[in-house]
N, C-alpha and C. Protein backbone atom coordinates (compact mmCIF):
# COMPACT_ATOMS: atom_id res chain seq x y z
N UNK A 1 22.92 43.48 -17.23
CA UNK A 1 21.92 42.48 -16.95
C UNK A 1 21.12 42.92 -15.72
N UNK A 2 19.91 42.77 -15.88
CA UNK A 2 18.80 43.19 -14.63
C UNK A 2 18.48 42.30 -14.14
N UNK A 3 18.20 42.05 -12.59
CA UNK A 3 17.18 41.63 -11.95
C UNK A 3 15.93 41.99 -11.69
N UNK A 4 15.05 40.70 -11.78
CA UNK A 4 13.95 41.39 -11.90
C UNK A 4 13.29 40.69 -11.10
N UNK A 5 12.58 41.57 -10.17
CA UNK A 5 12.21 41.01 -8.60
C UNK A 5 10.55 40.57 -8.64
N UNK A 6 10.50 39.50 -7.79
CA UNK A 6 9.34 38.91 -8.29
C UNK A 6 8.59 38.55 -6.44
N UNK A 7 7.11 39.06 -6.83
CA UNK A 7 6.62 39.53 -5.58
C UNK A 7 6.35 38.24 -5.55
N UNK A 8 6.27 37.93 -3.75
CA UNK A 8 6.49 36.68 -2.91
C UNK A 8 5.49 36.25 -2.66
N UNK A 9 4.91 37.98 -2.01
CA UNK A 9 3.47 37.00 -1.33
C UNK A 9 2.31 36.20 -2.64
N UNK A 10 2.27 36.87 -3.61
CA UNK A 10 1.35 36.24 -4.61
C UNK A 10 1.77 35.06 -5.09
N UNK A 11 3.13 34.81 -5.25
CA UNK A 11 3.54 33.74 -5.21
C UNK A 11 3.07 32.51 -4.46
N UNK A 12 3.41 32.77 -3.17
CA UNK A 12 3.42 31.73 -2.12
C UNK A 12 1.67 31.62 -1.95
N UNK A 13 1.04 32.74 -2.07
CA UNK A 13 -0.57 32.51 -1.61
C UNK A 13 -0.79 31.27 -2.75
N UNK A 14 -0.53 31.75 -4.34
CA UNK A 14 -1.00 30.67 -5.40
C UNK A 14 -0.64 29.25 -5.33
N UNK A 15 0.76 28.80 -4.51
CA UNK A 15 1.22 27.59 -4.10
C UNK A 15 0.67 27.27 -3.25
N UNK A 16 0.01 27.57 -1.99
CA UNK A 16 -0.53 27.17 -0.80
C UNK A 16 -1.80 26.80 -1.35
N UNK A 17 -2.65 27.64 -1.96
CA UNK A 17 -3.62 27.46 -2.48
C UNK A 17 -3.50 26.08 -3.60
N UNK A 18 -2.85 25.94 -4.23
CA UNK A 18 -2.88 24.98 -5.08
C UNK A 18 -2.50 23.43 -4.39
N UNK A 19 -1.87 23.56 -3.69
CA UNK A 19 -1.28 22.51 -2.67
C UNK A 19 -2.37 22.00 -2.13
N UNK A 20 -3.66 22.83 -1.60
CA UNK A 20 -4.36 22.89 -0.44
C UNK A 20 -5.43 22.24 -1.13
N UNK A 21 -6.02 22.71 -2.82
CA UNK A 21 -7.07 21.72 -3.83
C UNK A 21 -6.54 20.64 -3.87
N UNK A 22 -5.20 20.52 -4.31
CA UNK A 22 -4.61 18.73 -4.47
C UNK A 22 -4.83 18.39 -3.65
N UNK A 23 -4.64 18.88 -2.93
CA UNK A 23 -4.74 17.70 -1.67
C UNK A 23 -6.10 17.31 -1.64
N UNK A 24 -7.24 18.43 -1.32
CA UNK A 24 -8.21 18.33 -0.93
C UNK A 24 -9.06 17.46 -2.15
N UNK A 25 -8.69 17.97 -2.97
CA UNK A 25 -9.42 16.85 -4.01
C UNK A 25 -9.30 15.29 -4.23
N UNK A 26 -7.76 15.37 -3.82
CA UNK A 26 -7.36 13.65 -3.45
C UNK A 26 -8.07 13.36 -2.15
N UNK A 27 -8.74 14.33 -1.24
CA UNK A 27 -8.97 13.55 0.23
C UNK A 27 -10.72 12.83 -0.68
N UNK A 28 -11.09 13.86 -1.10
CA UNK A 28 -12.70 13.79 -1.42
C UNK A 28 -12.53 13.09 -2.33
N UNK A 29 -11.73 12.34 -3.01
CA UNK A 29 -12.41 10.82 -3.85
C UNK A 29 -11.25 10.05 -3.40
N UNK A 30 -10.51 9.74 -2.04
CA UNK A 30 -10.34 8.59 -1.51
C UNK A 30 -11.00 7.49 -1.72
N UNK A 31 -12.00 7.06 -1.57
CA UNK A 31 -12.15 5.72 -1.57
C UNK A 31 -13.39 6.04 -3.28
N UNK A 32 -13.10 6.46 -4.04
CA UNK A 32 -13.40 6.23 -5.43
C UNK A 32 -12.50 6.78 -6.39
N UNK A 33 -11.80 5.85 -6.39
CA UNK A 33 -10.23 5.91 -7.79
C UNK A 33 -11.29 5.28 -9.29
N UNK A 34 -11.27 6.80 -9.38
CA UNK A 34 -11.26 7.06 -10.96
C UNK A 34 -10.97 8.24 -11.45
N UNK A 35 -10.19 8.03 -11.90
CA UNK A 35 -9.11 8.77 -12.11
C UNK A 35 -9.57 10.28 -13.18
N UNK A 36 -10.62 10.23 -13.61
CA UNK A 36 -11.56 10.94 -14.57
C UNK A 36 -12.57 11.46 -13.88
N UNK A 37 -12.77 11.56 -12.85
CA UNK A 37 -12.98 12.66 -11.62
C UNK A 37 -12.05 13.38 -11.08
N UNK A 38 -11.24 12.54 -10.77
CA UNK A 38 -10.39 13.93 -10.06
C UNK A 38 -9.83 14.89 -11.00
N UNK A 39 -9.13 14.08 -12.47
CA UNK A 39 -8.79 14.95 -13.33
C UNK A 39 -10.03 16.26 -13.57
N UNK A 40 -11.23 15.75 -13.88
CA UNK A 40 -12.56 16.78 -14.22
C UNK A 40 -12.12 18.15 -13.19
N UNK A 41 -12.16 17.76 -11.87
CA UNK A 41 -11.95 18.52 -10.61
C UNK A 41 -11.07 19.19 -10.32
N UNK A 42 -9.66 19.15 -10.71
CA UNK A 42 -8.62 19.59 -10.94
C UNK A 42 -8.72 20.51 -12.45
N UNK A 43 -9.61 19.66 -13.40
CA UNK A 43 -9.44 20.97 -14.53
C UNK A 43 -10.36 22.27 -14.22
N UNK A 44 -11.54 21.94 -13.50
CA UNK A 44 -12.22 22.97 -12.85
C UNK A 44 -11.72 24.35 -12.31
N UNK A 45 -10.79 23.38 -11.48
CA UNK A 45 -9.95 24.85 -10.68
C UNK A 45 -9.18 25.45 -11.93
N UNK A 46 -8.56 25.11 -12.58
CA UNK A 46 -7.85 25.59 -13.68
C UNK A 46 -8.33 27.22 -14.29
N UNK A 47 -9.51 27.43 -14.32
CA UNK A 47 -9.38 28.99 -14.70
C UNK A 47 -9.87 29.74 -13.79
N UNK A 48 -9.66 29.10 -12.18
CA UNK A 48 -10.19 29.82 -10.82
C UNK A 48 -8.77 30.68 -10.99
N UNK A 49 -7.93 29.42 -11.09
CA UNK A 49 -6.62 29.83 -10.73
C UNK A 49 -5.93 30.70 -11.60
N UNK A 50 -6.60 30.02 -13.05
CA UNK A 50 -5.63 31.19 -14.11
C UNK A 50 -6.26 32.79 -13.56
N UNK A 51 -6.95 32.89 -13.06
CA UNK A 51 -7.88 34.61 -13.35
C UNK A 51 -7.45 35.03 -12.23
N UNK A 52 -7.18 34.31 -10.32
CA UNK A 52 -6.46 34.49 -9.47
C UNK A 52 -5.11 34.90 -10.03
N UNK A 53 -4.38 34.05 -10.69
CA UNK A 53 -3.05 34.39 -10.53
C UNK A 53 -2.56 35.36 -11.73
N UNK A 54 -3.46 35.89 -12.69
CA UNK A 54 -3.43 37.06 -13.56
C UNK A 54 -3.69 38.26 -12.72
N UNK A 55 -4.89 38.15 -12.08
CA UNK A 55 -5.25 39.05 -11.19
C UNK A 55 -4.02 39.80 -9.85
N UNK A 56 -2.99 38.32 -9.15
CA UNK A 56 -2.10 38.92 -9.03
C UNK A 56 -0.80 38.98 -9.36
N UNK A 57 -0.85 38.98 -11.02
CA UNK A 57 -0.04 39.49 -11.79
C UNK A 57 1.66 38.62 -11.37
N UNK A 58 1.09 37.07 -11.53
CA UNK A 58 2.10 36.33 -11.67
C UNK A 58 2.58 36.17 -13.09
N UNK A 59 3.78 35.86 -13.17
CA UNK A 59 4.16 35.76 -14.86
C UNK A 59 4.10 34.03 -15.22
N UNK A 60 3.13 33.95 -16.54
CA UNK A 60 2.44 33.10 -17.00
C UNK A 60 3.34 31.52 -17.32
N UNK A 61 5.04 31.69 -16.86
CA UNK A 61 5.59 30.31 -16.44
C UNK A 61 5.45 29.95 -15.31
N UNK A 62 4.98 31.02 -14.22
CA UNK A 62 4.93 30.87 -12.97
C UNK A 62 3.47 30.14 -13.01
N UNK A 63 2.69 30.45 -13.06
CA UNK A 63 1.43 29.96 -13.55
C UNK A 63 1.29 28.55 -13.87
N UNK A 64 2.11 28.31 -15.11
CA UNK A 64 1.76 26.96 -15.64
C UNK A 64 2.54 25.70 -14.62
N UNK A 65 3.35 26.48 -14.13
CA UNK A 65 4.65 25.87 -13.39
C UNK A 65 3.69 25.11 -12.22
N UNK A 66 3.31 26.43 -11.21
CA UNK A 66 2.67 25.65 -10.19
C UNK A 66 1.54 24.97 -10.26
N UNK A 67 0.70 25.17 -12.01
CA UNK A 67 -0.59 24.40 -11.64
C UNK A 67 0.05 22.81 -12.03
N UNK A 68 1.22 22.83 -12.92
CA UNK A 68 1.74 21.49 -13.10
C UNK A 68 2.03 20.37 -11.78
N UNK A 69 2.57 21.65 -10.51
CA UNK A 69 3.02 20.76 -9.68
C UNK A 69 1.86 20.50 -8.80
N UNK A 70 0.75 21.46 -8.91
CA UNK A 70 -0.47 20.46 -8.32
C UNK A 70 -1.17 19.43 -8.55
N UNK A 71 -0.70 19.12 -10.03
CA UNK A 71 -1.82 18.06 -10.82
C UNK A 71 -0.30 16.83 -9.72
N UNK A 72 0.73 17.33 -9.90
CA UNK A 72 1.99 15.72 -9.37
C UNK A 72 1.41 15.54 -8.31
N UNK A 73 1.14 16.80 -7.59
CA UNK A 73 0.75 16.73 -6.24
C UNK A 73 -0.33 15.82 -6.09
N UNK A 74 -1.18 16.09 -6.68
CA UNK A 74 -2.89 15.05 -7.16
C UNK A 74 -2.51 13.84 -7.08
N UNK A 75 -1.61 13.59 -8.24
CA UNK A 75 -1.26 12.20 -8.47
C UNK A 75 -0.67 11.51 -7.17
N UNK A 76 0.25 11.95 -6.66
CA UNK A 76 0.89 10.71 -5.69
C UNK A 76 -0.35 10.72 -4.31
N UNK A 77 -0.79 12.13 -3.91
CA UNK A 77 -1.70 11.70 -3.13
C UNK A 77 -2.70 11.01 -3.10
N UNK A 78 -3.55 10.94 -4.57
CA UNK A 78 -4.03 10.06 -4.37
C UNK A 78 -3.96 8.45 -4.63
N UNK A 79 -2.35 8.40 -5.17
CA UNK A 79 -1.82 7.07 -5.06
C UNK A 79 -1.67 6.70 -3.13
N UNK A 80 -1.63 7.58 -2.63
CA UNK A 80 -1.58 7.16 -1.49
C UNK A 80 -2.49 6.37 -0.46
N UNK A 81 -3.94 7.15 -1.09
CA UNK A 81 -5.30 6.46 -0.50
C UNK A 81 -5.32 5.34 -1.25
N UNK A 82 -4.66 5.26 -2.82
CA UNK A 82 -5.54 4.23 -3.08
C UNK A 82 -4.58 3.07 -2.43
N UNK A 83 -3.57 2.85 -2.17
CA UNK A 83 -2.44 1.76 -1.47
C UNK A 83 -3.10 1.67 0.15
N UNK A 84 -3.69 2.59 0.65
CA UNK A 84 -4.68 1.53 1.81
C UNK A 84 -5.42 1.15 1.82
């Protein structure tokens, strides 16, 4: 059985980066919850990121994995603006 070693930094750049749109996209429609903008905005980035993270040659569960946890990420943050 092999290990098979999986480079970090492209990793961690595509999570920071993805972390950093959720967020930022939940800051920029704070005070307009509709929910069919931010989704639009979030699908936008979607083939920034697929062609970034082909480009550095992440493997394509890694991929779907972290853009999944940016859309959660989306969601509770901007459940957060909208509760003040």
């Amino acid at each position: 059985m092999t290990v098979e070693k999986i480079a970090t930094f492209p990793l961690i750049t595509m999570f920071l980066l993805t972390v950093i749109v959720a967020y930022g996209i939940a800051w920029y429609y704070r005070t307009d919850y509709e929910p069919a903008k931010m989704i639009k905005a979030y699908l936008i980035y979607a083939p920034i990121f697929a062609v970034i993270s082909i480009f550095l040659q992440l493997k394509i569960v890694l991929i779907i994995g972290i853009y999944i946890f940016g859309a959660v990420i989306l969601i509770f943050r901007n459940q957060h603006y909208f509760d003040k």
